[in-house]
PDB file of N, CA and C in Angstrom:
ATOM      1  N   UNK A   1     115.195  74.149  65.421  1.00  0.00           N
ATOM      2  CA  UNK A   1     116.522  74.697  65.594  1.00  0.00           C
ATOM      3  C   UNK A   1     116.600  75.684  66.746  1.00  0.00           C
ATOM      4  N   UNK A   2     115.610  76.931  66.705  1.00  0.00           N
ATOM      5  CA  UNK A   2     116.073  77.356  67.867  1.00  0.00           C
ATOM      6  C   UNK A   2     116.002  76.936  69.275  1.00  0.00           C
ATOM      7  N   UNK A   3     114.980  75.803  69.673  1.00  0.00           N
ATOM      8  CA  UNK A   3     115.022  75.346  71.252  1.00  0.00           C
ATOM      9  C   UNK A   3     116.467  74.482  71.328  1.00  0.00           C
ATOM     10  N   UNK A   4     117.368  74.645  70.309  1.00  0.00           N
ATOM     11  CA  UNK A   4     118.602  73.783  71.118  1.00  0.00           C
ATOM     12  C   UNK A   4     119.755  75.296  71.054  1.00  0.00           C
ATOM     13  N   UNK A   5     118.971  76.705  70.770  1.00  0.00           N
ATOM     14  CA  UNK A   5     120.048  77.373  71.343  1.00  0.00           C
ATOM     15  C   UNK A   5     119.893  77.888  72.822  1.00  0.00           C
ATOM     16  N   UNK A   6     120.805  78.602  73.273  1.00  0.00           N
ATOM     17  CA  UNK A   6     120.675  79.122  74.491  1.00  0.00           C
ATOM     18  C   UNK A   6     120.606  80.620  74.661  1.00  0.00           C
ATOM     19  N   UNK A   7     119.118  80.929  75.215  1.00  0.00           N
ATOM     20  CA  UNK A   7     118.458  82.468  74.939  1.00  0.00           C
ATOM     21  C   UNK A   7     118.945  82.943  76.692  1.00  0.00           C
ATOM     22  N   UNK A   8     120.054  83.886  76.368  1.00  0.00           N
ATOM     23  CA  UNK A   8     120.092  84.358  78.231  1.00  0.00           C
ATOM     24  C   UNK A   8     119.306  85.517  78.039  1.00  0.00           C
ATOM     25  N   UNK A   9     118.978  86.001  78.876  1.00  0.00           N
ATOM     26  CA  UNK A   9     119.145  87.632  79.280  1.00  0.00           C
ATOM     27  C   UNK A   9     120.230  88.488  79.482  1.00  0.00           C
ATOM     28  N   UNK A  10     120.035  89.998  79.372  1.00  0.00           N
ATOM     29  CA  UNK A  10     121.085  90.464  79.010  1.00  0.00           C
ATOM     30  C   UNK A  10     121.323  90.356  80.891  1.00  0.00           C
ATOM     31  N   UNK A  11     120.342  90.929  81.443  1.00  0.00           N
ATOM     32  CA  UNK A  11     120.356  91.390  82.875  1.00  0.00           C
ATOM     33  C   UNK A  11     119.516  90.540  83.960  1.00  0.00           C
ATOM     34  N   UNK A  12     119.760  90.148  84.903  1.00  0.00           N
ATOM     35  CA  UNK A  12     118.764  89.812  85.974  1.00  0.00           C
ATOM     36  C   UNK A  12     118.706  90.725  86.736  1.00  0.00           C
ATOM     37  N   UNK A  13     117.529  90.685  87.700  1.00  0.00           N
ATOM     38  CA  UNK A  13     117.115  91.333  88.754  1.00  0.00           C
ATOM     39  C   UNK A  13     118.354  90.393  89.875  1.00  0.00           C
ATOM     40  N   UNK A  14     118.808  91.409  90.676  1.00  0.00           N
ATOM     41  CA  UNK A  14     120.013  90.723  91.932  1.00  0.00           C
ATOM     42  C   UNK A  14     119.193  90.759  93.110  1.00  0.00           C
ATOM     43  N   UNK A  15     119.994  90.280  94.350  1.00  0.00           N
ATOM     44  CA  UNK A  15     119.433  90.121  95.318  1.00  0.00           C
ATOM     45  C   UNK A  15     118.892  91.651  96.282  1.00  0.00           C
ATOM     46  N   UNK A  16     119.228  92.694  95.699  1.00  0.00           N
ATOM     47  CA  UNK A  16     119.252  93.866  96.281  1.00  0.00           C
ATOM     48  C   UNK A  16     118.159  94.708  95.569  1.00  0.00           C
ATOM     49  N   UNK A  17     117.892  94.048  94.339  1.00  0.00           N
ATOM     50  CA  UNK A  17     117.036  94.952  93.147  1.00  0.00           C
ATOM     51  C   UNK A  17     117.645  95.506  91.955  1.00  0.00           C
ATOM     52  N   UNK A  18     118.842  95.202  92.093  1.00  0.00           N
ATOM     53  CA  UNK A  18     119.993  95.630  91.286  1.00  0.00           C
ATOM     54  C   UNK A  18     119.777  95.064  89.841  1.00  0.00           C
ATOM     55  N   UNK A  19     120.303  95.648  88.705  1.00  0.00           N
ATOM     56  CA  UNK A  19     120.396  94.889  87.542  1.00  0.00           C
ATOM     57  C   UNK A  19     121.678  94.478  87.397  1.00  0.00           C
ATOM     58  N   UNK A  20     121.641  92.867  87.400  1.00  0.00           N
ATOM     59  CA  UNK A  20     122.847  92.148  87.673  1.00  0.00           C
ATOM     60  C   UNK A  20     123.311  91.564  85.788  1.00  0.00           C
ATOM     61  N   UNK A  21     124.275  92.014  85.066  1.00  0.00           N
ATOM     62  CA  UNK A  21     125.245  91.430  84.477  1.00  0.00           C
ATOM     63  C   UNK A  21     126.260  90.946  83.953  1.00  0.00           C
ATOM     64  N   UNK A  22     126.318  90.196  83.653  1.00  0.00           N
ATOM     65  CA  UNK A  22     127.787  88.916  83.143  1.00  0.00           C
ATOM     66  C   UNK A  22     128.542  89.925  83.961  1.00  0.00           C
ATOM     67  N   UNK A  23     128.910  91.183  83.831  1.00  0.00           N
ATOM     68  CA  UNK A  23     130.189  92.043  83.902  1.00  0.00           C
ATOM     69  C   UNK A  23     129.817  92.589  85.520  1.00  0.00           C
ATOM     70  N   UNK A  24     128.881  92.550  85.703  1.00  0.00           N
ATOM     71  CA  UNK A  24     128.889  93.262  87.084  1.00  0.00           C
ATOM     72  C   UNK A  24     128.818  92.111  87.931  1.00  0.00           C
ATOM     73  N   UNK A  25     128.938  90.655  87.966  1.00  0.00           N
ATOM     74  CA  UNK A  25     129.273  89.912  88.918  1.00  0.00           C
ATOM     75  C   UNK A  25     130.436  90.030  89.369  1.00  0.00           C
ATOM     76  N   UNK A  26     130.820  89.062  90.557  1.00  0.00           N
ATOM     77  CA  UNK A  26     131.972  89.578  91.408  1.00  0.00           C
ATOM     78  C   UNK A  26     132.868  88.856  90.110  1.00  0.00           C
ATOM     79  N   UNK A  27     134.512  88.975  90.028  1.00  0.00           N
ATOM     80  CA  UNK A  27     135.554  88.832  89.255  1.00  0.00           C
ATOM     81  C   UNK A  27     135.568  87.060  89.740  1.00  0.00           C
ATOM     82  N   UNK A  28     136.144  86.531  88.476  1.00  0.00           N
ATOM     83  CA  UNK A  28     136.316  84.903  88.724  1.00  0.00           C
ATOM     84  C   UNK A  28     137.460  84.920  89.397  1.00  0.00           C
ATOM     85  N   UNK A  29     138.294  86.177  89.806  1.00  0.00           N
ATOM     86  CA  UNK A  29     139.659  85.841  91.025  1.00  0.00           C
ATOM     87  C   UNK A  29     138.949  85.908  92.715  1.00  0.00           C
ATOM     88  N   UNK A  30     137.883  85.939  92.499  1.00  0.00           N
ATOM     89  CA  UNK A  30     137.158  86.334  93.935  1.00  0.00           C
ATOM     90  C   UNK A  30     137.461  85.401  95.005  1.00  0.00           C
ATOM     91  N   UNK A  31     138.202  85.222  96.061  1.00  0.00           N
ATOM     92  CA  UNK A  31     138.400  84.752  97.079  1.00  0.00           C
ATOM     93  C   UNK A  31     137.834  84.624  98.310  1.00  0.00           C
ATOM     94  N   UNK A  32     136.813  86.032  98.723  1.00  0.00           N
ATOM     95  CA  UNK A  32     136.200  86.230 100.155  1.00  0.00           C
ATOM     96  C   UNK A  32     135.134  86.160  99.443  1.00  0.00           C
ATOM     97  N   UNK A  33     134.004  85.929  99.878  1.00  0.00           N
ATOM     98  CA  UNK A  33     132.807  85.019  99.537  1.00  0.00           C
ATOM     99  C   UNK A  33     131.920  86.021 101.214  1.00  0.00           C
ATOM    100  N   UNK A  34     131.146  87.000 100.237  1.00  0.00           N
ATOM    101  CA  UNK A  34     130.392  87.886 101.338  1.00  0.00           C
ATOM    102  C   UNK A  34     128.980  87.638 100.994  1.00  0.00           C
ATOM    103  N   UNK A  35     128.471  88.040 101.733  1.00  0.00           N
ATOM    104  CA  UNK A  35     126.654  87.536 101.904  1.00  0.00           C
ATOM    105  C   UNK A  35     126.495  88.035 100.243  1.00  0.00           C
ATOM    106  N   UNK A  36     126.754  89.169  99.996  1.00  0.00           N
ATOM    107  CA  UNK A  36     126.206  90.116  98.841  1.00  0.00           C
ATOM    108  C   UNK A  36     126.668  89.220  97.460  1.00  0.00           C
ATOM    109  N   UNK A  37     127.778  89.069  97.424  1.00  0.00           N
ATOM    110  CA  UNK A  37     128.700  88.104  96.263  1.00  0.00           C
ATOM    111  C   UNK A  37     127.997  86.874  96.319  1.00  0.00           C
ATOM    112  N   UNK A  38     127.932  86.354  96.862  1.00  0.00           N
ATOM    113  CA  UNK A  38     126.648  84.835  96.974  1.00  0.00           C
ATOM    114  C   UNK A  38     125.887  84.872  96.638  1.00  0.00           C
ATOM    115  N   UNK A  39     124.916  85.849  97.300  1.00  0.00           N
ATOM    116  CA  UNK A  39     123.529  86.198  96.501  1.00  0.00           C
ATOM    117  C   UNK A  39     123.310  86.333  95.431  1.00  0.00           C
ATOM    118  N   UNK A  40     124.357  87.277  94.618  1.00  0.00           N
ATOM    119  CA  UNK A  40     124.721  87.892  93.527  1.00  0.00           C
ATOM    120  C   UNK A  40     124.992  86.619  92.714  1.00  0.00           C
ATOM    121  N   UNK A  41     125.618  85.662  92.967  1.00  0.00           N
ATOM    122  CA  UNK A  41     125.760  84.085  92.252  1.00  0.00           C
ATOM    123  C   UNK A  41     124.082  83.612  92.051  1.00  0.00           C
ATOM    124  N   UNK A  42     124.090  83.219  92.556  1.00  0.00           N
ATOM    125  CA  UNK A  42     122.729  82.635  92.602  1.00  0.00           C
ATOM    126  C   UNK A  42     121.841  83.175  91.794  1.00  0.00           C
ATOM    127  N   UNK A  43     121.797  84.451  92.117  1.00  0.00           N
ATOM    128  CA  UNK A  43     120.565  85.387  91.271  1.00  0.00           C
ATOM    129  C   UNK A  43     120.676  84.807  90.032  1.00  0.00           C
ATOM    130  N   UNK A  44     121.960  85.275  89.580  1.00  0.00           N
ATOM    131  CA  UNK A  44     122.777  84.917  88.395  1.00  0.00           C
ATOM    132  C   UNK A  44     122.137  83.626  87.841  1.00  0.00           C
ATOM    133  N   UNK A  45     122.148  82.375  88.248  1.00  0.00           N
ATOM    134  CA  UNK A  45     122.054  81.400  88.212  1.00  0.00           C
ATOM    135  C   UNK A  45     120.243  81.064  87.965  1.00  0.00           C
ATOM    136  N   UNK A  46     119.602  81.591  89.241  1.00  0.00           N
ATOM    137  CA  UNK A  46     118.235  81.224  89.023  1.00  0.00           C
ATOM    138  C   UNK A  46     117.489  82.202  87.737  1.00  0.00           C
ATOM    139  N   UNK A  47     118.488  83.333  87.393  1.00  0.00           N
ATOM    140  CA  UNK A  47     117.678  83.677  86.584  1.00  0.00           C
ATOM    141  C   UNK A  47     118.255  83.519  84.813  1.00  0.00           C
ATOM    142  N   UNK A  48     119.190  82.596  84.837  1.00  0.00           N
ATOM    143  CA  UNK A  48     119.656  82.414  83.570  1.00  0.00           C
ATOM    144  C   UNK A  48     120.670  82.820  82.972  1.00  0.00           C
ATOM    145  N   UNK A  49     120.936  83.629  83.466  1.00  0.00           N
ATOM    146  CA  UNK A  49     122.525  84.655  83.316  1.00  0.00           C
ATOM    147  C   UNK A  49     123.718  83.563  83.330  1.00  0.00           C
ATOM    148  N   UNK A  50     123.675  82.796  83.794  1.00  0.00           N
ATOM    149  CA  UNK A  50     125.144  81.880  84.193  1.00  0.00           C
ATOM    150  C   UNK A  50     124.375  80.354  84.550  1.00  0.00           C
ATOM    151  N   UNK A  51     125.127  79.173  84.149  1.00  0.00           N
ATOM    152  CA  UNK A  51     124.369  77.731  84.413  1.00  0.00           C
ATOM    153  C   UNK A  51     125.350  77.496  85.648  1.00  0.00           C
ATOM    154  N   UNK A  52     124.738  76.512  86.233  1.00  0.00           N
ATOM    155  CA  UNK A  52     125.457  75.911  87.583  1.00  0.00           C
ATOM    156  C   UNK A  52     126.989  75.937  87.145  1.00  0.00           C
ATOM    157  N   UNK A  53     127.310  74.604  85.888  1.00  0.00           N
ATOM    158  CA  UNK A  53     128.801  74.561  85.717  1.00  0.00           C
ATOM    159  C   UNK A  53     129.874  75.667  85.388  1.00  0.00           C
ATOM    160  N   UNK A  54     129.064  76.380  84.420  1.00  0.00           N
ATOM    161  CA  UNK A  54     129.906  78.172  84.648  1.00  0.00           C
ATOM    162  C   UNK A  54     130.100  78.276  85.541  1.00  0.00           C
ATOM    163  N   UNK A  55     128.997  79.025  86.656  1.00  0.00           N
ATOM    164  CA  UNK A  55     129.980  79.269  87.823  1.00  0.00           C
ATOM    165  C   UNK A  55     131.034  78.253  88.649  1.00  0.00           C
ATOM    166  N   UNK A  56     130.558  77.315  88.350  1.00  0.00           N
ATOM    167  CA  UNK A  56     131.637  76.251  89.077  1.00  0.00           C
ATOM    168  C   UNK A  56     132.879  76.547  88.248  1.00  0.00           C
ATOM    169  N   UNK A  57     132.791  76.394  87.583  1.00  0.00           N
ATOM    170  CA  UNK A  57     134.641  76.770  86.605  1.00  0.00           C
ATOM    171  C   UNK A  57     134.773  78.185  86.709  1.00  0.00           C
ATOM    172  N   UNK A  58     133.591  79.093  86.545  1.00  0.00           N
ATOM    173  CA  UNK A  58     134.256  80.838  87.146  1.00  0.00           C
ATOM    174  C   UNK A  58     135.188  80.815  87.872  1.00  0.00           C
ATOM    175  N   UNK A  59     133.880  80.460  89.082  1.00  0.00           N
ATOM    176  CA  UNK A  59     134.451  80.752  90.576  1.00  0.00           C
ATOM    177  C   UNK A  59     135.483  79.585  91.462  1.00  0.00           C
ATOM    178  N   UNK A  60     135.679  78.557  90.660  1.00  0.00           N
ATOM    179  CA  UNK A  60     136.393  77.594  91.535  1.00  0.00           C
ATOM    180  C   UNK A  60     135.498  77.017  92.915  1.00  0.00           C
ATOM    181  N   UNK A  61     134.120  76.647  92.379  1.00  0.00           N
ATOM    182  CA  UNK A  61     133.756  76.181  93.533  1.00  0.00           C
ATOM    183  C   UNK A  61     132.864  74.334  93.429  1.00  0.00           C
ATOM    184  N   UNK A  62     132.911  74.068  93.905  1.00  0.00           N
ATOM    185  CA  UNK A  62     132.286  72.872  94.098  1.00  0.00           C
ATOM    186  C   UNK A  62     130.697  72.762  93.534  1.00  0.00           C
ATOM    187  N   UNK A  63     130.280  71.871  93.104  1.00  0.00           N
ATOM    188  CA  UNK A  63     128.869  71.356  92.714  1.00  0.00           C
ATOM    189  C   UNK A  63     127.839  71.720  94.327  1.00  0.00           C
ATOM    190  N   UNK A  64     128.436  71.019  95.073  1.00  0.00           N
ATOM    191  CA  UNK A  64     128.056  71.258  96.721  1.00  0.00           C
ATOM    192  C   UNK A  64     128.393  72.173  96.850  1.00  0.00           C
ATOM    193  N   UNK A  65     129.121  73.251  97.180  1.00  0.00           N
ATOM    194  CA  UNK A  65     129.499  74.492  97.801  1.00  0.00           C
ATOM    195  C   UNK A  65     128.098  75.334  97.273  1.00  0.00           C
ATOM    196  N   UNK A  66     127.883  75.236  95.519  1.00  0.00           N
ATOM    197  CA  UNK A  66     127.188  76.051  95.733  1.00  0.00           C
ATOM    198  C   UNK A  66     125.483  75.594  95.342  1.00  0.00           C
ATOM    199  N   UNK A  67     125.349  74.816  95.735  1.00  0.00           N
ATOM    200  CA  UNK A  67     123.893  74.186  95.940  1.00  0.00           C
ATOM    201  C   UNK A  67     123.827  74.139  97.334  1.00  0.00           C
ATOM    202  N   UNK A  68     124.539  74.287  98.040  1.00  0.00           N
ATOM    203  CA  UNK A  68     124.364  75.038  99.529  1.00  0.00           C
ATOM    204  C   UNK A  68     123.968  76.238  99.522  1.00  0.00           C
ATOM    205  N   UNK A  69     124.823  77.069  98.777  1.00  0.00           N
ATOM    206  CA  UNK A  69     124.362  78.449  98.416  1.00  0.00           C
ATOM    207  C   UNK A  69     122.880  78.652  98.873  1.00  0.00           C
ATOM    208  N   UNK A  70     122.372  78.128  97.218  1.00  0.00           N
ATOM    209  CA  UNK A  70     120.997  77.956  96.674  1.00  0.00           C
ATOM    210  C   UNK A  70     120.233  77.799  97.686  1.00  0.00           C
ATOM    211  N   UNK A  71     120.025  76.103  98.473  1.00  0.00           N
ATOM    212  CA  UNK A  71     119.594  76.002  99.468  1.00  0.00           C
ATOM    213  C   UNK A  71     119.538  76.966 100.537  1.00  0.00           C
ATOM    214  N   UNK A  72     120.734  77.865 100.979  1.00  0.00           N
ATOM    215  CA  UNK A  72     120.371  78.915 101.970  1.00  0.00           C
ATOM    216  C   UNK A  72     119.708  80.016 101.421  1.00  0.00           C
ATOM    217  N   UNK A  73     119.519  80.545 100.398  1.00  0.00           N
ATOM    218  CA  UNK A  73     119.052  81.079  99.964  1.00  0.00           C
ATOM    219  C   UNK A  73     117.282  80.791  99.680  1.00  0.00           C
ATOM    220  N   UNK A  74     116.877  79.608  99.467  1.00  0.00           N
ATOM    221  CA  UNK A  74     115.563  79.051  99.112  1.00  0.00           C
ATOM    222  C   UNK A  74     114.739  79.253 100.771  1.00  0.00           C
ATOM    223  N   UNK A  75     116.183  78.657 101.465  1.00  0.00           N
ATOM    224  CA  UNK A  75     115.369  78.706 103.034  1.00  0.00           C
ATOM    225  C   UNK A  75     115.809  79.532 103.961  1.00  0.00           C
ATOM    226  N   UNK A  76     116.263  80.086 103.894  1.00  0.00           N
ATOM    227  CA  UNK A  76     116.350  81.547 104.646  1.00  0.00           C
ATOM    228  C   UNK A  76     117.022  83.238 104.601  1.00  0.00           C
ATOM    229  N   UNK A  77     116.904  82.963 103.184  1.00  0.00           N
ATOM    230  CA  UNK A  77     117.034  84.127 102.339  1.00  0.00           C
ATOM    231  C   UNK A  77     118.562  84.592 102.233  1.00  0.00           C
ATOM    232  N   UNK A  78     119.065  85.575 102.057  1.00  0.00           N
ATOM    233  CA  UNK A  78     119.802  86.613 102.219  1.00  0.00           C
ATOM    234  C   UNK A  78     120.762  85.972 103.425  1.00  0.00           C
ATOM    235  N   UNK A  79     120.295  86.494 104.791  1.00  0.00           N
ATOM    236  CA  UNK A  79     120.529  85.989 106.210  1.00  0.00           C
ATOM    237  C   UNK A  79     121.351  84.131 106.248  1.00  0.00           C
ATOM    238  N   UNK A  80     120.497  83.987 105.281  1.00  0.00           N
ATOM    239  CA  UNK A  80     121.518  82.268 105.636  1.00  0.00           C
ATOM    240  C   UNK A  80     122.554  81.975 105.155  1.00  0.00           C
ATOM    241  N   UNK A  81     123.071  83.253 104.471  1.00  0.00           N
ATOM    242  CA  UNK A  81     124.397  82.672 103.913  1.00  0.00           C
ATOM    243  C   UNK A  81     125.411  83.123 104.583  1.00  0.00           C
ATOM    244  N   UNK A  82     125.052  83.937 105.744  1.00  0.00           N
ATOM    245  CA  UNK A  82     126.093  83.844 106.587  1.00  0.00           C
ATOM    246  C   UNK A  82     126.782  82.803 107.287  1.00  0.00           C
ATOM    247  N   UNK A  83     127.892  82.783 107.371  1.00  0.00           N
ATOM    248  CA  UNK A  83     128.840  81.356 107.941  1.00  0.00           C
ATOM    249  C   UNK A  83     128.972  81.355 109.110  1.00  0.00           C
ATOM    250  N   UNK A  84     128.821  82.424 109.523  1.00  0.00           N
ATOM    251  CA  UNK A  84     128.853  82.165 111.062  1.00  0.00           C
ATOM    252  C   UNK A  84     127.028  82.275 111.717  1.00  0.00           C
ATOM    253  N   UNK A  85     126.142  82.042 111.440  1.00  0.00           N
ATOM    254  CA  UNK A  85     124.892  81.784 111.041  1.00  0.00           C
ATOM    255  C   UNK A  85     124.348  80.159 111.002  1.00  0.00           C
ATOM    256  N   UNK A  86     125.013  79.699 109.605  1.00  0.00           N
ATOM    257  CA  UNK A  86     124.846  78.355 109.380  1.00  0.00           C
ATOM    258  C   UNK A  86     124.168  77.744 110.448  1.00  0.00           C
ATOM    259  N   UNK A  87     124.941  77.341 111.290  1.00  0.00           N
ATOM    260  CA  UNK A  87     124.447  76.559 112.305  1.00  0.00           C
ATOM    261  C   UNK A  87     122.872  76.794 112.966  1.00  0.00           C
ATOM    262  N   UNK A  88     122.318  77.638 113.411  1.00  0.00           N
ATOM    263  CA  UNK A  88     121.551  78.446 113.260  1.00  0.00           C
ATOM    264  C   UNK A  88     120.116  78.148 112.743  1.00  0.00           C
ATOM    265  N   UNK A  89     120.734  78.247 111.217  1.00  0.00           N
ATOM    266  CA  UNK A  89     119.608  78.408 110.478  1.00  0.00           C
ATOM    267  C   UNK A  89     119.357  76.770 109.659  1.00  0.00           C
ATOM    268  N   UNK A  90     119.932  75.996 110.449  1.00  0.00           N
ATOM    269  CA  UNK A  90     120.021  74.965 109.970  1.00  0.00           C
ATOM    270  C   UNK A  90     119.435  74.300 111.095  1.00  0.00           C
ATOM    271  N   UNK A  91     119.699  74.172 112.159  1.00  0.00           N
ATOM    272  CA  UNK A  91     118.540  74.003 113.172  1.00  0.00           C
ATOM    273  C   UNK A  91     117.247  74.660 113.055  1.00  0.00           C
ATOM    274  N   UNK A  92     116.780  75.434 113.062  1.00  0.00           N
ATOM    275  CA  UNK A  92     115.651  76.453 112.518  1.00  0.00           C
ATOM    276  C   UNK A  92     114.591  75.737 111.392  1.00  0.00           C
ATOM    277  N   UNK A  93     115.497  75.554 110.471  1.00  0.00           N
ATOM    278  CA  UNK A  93     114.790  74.719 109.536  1.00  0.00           C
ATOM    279  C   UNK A  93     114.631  73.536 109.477  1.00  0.00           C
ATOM    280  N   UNK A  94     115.461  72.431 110.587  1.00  0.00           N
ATOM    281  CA  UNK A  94     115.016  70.975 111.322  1.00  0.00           C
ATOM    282  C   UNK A  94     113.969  70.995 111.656  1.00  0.00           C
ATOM    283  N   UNK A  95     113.851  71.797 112.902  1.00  0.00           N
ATOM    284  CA  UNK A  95     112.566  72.361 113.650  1.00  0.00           C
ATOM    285  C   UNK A  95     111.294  72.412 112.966  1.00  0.00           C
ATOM    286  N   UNK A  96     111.428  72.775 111.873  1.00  0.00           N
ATOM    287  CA  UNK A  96     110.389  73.467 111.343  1.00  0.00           C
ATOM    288  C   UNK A  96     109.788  72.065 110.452  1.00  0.00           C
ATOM    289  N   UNK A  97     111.041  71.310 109.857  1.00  0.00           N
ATOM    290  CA  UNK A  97     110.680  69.959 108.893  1.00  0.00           C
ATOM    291  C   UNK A  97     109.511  69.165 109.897  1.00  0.00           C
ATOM    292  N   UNK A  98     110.042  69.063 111.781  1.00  0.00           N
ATOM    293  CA  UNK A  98     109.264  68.448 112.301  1.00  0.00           C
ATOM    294  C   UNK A  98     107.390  68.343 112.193  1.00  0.00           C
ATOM    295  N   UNK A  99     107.585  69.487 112.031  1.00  0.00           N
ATOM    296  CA  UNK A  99     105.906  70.135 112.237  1.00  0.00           C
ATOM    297  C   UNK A  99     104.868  70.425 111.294  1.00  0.00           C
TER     298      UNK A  99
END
């Protein structure tokens, strides 16, 4: 019985060192989407606090939108989730697949 419940944590560790929970993520009306608020998703996410589809119905975002996230985050931390960046760090990490 209990491996079919779902054990969260109260808190994760955030992208800053922060103790990130349920209540201190950004608001599900959130519209501007800043390096810090992203991160802050994700954390969320990799550390159990929130499953992929939560935040997708939170935040109004796509399956893709935010497994992009993730991905910038896996490969170039913090720094890649900048949008005006992207490009960037997406070449960077072509480069790098080559070798």
């Amino acid at each position: 019985m209990i491996e079919n419940q779902k054990i969260r944590p109260a808190s994760v560790i955030g992208p800053l060192g922060e103790s990130l929970t349920i209540d201190s993520l950004p608001p599900p009306s959130t519209t501007r989407w800043v390096v810090r608020r992203k991160a802050e998703v994700v954390a969320a996410v990799n550390g159990g606090l929130l499953s992929v589809d939560e935040v997708c119905d939170r935040y109004s975002l796509t399956l893709e939108e935010f497994a992009s996230w993730q991905r910038a985050v896996d490969r170039s931390g913090m720094p890649g989730l900048r949008v005006t960046r992207i490009q960037h760090y997406k070449s960077l990490y072509e480069r790098q697949q080559r070798y």
